[in-house]
N, C-alpha and C. Protein backbone atom coordinates (compact mmCIF):
# COMPACT_ATOMS: atom_id res chain seq x y z
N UNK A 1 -9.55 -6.27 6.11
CA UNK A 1 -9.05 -5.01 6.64
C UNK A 1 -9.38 -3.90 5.65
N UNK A 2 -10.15 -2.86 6.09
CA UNK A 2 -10.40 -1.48 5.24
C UNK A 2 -9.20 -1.01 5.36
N UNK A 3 -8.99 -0.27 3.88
CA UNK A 3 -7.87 1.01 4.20
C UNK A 3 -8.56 2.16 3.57
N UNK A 4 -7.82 3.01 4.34
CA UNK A 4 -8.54 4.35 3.67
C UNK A 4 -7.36 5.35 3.34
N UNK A 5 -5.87 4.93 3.32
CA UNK A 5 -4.75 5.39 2.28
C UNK A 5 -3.79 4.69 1.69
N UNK A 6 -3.59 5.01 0.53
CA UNK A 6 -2.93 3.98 -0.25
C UNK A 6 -1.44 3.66 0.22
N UNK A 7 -0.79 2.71 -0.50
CA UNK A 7 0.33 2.42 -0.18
C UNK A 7 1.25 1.99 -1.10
N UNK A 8 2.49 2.74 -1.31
CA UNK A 8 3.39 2.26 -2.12
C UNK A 8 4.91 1.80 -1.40
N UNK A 9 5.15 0.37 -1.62
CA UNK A 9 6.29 0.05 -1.22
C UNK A 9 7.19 0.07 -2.02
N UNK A 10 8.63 0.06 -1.99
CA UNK A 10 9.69 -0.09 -3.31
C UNK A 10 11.05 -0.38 -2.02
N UNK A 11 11.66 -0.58 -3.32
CA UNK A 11 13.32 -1.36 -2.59
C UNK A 11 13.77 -2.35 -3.11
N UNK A 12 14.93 -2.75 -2.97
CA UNK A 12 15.52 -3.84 -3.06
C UNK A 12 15.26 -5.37 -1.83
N UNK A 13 14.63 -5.85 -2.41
CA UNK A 13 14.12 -7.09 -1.80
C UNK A 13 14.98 -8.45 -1.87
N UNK A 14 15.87 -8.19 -2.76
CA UNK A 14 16.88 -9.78 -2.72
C UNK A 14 16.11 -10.71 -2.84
N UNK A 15 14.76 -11.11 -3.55
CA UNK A 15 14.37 -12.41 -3.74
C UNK A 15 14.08 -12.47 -4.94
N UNK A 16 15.03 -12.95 -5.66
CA UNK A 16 14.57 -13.40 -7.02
C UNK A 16 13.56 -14.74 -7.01
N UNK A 17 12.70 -14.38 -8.13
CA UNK A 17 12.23 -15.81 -8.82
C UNK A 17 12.46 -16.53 -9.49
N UNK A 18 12.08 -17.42 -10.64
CA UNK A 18 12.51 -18.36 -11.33
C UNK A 18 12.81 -17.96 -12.57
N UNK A 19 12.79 -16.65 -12.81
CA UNK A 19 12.73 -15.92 -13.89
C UNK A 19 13.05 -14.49 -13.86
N UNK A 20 13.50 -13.61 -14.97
CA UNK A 20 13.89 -12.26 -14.67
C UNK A 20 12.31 -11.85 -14.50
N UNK A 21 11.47 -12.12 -14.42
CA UNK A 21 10.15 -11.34 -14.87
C UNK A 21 9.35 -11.34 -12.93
N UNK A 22 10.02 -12.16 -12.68
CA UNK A 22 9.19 -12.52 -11.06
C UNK A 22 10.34 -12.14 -10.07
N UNK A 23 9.60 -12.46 -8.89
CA UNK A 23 10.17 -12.39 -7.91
C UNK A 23 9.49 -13.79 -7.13
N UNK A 24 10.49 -13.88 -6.07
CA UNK A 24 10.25 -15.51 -5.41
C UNK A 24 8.87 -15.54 -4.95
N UNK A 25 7.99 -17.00 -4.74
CA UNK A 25 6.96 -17.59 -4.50
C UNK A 25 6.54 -16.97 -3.16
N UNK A 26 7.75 -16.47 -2.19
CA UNK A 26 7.09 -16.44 -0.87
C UNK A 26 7.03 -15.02 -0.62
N UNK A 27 7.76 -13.65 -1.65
CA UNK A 27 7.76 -12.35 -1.74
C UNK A 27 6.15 -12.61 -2.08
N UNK A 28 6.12 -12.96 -3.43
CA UNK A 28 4.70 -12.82 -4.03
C UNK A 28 3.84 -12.86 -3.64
N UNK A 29 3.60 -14.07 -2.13
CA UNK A 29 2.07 -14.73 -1.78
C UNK A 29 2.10 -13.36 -0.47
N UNK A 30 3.20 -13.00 -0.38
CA UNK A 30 2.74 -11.59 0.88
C UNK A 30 2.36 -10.67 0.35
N UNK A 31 3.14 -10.29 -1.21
CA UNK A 31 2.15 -8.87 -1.90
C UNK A 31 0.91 -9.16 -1.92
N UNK A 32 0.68 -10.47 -2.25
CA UNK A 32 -0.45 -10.69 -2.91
C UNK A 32 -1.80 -10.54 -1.97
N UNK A 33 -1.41 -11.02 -0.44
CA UNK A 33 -2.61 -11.22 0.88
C UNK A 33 -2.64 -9.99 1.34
N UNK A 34 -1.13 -8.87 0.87
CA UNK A 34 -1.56 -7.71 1.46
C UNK A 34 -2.07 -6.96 0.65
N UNK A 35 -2.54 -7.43 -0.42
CA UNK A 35 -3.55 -6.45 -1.82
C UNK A 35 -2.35 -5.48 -2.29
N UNK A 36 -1.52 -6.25 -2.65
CA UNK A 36 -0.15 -5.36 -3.45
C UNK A 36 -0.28 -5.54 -5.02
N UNK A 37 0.11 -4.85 -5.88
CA UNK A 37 0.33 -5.22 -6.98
C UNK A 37 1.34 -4.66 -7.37
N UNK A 38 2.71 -5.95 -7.73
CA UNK A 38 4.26 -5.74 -7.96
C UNK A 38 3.84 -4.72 -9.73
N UNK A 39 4.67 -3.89 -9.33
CA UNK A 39 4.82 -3.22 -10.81
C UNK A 39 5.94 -3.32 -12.24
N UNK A 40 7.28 -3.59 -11.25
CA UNK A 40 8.10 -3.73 -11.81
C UNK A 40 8.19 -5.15 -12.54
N UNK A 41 8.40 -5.70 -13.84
CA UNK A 41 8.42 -7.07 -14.75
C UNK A 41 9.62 -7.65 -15.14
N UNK A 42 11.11 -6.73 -15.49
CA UNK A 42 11.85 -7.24 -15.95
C UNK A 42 12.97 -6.91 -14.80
N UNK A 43 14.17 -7.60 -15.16
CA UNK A 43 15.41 -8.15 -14.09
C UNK A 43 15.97 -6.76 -14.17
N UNK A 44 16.22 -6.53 -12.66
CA UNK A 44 16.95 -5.38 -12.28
C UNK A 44 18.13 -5.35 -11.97
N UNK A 45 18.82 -6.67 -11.34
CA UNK A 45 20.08 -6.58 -11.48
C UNK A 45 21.07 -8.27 -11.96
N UNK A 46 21.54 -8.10 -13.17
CA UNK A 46 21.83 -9.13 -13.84
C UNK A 46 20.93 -9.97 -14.54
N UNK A 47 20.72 -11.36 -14.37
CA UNK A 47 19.35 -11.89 -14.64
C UNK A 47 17.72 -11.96 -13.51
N UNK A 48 17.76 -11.47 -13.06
CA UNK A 48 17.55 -11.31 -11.97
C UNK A 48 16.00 -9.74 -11.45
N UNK A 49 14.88 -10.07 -10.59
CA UNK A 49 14.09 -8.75 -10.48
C UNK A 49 14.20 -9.17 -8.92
N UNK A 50 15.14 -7.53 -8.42
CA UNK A 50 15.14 -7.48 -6.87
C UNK A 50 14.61 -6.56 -6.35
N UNK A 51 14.58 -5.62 -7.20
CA UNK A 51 14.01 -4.27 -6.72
C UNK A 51 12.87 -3.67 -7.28
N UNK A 52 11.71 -3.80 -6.30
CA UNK A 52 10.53 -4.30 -6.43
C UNK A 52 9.96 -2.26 -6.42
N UNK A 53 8.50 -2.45 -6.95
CA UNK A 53 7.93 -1.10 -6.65
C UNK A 53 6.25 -1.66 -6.32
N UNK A 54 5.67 -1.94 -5.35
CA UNK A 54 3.77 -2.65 -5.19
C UNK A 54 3.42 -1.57 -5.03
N UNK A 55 1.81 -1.46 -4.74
CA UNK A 55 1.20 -0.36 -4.48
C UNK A 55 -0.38 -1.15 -4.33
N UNK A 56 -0.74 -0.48 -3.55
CA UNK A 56 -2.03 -1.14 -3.06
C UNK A 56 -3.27 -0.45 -3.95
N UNK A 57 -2.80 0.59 -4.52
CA UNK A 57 -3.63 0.83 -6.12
C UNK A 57 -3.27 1.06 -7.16
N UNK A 58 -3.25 -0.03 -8.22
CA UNK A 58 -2.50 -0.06 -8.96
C UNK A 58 -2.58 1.20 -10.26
N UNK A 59 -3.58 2.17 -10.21
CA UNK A 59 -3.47 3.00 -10.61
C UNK A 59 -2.35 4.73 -10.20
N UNK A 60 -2.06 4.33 -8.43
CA UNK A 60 -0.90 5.22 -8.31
C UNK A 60 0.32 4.83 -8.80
N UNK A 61 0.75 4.16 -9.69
CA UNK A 61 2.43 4.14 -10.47
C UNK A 61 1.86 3.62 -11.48
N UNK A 62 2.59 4.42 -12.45
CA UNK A 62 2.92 3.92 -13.95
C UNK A 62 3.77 4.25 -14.65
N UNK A 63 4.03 4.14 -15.80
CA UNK A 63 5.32 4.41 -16.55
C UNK A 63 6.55 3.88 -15.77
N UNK A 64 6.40 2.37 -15.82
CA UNK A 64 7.21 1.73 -14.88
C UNK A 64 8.47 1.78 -16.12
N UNK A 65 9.97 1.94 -15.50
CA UNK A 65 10.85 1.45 -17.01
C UNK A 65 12.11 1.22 -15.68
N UNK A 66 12.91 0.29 -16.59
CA UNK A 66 14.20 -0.22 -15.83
C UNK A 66 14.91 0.10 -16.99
N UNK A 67 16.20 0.61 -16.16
CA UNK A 67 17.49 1.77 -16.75
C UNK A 67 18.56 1.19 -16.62
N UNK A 68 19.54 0.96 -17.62
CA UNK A 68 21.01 0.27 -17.13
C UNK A 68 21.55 1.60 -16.53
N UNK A 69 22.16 1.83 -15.87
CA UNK A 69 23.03 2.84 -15.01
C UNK A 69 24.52 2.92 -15.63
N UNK A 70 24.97 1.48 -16.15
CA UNK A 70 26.34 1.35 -16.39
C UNK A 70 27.11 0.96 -14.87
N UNK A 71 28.55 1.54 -14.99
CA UNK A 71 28.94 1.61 -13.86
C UNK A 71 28.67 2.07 -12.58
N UNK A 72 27.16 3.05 -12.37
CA UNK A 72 27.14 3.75 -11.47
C UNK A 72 27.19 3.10 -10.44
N UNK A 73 26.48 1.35 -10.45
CA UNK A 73 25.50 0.27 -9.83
C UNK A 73 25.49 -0.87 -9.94
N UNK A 74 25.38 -1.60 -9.30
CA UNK A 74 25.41 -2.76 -9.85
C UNK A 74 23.62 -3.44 -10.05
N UNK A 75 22.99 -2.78 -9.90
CA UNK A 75 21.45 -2.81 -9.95
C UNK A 75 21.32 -1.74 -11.03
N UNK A 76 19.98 -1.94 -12.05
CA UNK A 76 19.47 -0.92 -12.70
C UNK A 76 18.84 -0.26 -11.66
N UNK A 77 18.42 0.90 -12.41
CA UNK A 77 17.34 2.30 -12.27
C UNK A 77 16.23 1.76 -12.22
N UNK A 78 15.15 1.89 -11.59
CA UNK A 78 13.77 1.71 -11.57
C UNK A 78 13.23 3.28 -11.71
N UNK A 79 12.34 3.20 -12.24
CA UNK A 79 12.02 5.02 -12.36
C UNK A 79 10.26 4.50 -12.72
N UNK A 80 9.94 5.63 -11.90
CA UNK A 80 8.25 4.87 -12.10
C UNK A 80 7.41 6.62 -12.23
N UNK A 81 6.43 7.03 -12.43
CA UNK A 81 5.43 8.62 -12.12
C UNK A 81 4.47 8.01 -11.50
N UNK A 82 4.27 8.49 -9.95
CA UNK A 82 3.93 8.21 -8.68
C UNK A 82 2.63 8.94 -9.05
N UNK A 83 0.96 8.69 -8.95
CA UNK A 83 0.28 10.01 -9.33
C UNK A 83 -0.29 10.45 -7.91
N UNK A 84 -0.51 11.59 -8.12
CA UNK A 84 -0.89 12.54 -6.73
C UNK A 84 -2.47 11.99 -6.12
């Protein structure tokens, strides 16, 4: 499939992986066939990475960082610079 505009998904996905650094086997193999590349690496809420940011070029997001919030949340901050 050609594309001819990019795509950035983000959200809370509820599938953890086996590790704070992943997300589950069956999130992954769909980023992966739909030419995604997960940005976010470390656990967003508890031990845990749920809230995901892909992008179908991995040059539109960077300065990926995860934020404790404190009480605001029970999930960190994901904060990413989207480029134009």
């Amino acid at each position: 499939m050609e594309r001819s505009e990019s795509l950035i998904l983000c959200g809370n996905f509820n599938c953890p992986g086996d590790n704070g650094q992943s997300v589950s086997d069956g999130l992954d193999e769909v980023q992966v066939s739909s030419g995604l590349k997960q940005h976010v690496r470390q656990p967003t809420r508890g031990a845990n990475l749920l809230d995901i940011v892909a992008s179908s070029d991995p040059k539109l997001v960077r300065d990926v960082f995860v934020v404790d919030c404190g009480r605001a949340s029970d999930h960190n901050l994901v904060t990413v610079h989207v480029a134009s």
